[in-house]
C-alpha atoms as a PDB file:
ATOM      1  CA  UNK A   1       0.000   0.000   0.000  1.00  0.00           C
ATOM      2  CA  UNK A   2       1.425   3.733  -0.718  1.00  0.00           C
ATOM      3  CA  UNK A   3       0.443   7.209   0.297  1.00  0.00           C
ATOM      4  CA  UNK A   4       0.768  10.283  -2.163  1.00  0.00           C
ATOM      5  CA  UNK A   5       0.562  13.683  -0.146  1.00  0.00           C
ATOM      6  CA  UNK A   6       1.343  17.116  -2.406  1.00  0.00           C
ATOM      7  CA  UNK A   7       3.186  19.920   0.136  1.00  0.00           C
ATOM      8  CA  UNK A   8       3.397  23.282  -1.004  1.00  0.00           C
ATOM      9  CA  UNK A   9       6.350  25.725  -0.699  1.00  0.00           C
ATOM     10  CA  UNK A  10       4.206  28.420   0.441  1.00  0.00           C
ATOM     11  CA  UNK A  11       1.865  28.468   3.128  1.00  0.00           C
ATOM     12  CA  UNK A  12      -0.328  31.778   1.734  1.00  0.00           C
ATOM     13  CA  UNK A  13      -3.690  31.520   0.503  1.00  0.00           C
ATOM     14  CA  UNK A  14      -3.110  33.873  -1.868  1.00  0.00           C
ATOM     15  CA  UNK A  15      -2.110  33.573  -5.091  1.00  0.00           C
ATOM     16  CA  UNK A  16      -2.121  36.123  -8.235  1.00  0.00           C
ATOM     17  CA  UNK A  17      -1.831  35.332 -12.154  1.00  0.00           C
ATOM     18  CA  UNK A  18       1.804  34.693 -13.164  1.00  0.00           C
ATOM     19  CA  UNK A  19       3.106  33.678  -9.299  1.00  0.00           C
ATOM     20  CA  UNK A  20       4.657  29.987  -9.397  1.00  0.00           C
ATOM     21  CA  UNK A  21       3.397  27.168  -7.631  1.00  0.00           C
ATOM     22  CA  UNK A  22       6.322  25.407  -5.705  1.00  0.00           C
ATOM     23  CA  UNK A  23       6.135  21.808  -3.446  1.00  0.00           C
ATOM     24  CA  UNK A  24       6.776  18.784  -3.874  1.00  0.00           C
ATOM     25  CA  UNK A  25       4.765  15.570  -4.552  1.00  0.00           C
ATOM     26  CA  UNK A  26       5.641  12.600  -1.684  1.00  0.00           C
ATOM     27  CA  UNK A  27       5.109   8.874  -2.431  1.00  0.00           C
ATOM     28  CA  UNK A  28       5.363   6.726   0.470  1.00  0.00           C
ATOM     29  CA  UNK A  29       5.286   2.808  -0.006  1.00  0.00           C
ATOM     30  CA  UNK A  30       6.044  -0.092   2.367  1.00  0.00           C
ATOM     31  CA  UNK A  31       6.940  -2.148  -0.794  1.00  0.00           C
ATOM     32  CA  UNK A  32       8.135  -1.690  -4.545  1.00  0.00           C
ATOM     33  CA  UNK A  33       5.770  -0.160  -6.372  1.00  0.00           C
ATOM     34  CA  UNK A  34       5.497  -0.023 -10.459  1.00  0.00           C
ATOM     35  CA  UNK A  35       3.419   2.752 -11.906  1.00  0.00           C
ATOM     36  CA  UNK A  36       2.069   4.369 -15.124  1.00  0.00           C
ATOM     37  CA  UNK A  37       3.576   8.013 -14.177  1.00  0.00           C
ATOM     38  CA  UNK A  38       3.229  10.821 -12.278  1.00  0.00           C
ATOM     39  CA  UNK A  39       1.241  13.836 -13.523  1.00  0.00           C
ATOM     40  CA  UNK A  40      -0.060  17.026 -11.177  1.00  0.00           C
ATOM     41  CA  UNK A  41      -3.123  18.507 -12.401  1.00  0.00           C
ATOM     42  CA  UNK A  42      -4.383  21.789 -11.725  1.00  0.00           C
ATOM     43  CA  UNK A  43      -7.936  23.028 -12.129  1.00  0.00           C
ATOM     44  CA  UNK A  44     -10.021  25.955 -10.770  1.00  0.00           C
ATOM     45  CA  UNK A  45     -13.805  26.562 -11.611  1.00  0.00           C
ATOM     46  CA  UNK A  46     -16.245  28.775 -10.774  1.00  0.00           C
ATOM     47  CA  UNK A  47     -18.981  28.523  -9.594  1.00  0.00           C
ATOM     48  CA  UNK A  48     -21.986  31.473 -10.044  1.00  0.00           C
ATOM     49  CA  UNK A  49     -24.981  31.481  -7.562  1.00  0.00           C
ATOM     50  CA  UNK A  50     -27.579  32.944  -5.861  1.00  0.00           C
ATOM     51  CA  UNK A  51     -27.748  33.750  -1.920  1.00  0.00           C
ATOM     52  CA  UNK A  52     -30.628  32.863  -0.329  1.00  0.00           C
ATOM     53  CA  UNK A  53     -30.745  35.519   1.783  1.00  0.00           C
ATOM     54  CA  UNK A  54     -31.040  38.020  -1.219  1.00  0.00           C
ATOM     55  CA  UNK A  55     -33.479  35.470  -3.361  1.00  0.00           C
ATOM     56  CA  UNK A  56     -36.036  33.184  -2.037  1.00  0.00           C
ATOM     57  CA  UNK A  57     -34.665  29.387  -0.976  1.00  0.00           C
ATOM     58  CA  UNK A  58     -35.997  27.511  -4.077  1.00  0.00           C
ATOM     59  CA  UNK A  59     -34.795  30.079  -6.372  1.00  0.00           C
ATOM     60  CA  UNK A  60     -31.191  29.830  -5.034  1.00  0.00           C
ATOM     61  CA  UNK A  61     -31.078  25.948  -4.985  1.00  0.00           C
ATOM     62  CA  UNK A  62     -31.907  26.375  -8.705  1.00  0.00           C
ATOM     63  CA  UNK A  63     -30.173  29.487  -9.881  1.00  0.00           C
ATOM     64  CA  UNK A  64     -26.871  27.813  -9.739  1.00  0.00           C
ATOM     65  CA  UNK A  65     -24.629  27.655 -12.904  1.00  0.00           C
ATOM     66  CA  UNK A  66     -22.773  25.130 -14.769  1.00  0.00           C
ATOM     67  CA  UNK A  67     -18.783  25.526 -13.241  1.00  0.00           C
ATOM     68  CA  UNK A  68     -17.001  27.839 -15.410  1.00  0.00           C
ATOM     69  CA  UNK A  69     -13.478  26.799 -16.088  1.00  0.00           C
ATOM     70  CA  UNK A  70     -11.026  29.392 -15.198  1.00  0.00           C
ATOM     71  CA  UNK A  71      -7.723  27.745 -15.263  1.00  0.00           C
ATOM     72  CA  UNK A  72      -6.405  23.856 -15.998  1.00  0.00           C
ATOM     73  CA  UNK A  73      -2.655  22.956 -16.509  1.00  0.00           C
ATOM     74  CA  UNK A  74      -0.674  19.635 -16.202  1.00  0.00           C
ATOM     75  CA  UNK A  75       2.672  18.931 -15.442  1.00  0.00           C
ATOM     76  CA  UNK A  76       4.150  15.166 -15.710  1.00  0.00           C
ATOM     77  CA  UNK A  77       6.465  14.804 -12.851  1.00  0.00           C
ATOM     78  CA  UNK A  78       7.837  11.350 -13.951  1.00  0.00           C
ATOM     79  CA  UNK A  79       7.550   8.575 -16.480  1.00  0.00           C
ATOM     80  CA  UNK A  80       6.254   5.431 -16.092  1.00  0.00           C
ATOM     81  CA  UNK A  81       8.625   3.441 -14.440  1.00  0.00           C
ATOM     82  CA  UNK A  82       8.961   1.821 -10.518  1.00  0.00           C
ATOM     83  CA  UNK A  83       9.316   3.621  -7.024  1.00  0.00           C
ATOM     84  CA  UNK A  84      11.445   2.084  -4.261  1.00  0.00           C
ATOM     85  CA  UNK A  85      10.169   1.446  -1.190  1.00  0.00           C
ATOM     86  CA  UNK A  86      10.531   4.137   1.333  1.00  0.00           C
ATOM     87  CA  UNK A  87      10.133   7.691   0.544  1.00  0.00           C
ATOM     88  CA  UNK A  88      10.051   9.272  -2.711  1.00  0.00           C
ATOM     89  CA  UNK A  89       9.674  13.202  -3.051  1.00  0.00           C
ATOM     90  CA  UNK A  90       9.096  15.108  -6.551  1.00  0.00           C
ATOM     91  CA  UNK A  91       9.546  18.555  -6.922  1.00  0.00           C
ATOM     92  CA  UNK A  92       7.455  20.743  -8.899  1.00  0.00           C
ATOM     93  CA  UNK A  93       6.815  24.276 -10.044  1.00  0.00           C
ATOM     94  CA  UNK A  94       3.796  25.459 -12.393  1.00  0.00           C
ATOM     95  CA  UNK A  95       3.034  29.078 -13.316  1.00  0.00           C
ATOM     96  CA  UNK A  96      -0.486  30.400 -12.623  1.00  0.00           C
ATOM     97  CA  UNK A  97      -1.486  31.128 -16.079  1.00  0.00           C
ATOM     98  CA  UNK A  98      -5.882  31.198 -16.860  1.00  0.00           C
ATOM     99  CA  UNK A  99      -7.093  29.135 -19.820  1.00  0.00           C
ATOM    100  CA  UNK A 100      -7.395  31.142 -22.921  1.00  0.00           C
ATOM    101  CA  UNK A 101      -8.312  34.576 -22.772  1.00  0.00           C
ATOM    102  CA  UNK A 102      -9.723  34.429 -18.978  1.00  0.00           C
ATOM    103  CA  UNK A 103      -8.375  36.576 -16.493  1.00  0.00           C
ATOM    104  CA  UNK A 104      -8.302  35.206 -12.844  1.00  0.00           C
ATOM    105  CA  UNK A 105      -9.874  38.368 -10.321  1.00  0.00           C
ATOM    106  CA  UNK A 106      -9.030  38.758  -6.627  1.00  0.00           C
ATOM    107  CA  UNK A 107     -11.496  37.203  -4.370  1.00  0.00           C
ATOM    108  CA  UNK A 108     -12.078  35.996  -0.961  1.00  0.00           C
ATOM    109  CA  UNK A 109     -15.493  34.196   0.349  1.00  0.00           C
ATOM    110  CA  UNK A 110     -15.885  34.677   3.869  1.00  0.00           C
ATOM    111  CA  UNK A 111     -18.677  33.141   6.147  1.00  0.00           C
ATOM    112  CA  UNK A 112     -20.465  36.039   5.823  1.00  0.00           C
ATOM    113  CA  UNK A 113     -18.823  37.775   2.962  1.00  0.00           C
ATOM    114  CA  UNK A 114     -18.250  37.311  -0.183  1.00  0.00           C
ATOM    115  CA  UNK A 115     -15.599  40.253  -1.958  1.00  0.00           C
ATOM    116  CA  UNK A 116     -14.136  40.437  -5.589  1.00  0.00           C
ATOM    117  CA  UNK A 117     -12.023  43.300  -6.831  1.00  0.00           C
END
């Protein structure tokens, strides 16, 4: 059996467009272990909705959109090929770039607030 745990560099919750993601990937396995390769995906959606507290209840369980893709990049770490057993780290870095011609705004959602700039 093996564990995979992904530990980032930084420990903000902030990020802008064009900063660099930095961490590493850890695989931890009691035994050998063969694999197909090692690939880090990263997606972020939104998601557009109603509050209830401005609409009625029904109309905000239905007003919801479809998730809008904002960003998505992938970054192969390693080939197919066999981890030892023991501790295996992989380093990564991936820029924060938005899909296409999207542009990634400042936000921050709050228990009881809800900002974007």
């Amino acid at each position: 059996m093996a564990s995979v745990d992904v530990r980032l560099s930084s420990l903000t919750k902030i990020y802008h467009e064009g900063d660099t993601l930095k961490g590493i990937v850890v695989v931890e396995s009691k035994s050998p272990l063969t694999h197909q390769g090692v690939s880090l995906v990263l997606e972020g959606n939104v998601i557009l909705s109603l509050s209830s507290k401005n609409v009625g209840r029904i109309e905000a369980m239905y007003s919801n959109s479809k998730p809008i893709p904002i960003i998505y990049s992938t970054l192969d770490l390693v080939k197919a090929g066999r981890f030892q057993e023991g501790v295996t780290e992989l380093p990564f870095e991936m820029a924060l770039q938005p899909s296409s011609s999207t542009t990634l705004y400042e936000t921050y959602h709050g228990v009881n607030i809800q900002i974007q700039v």
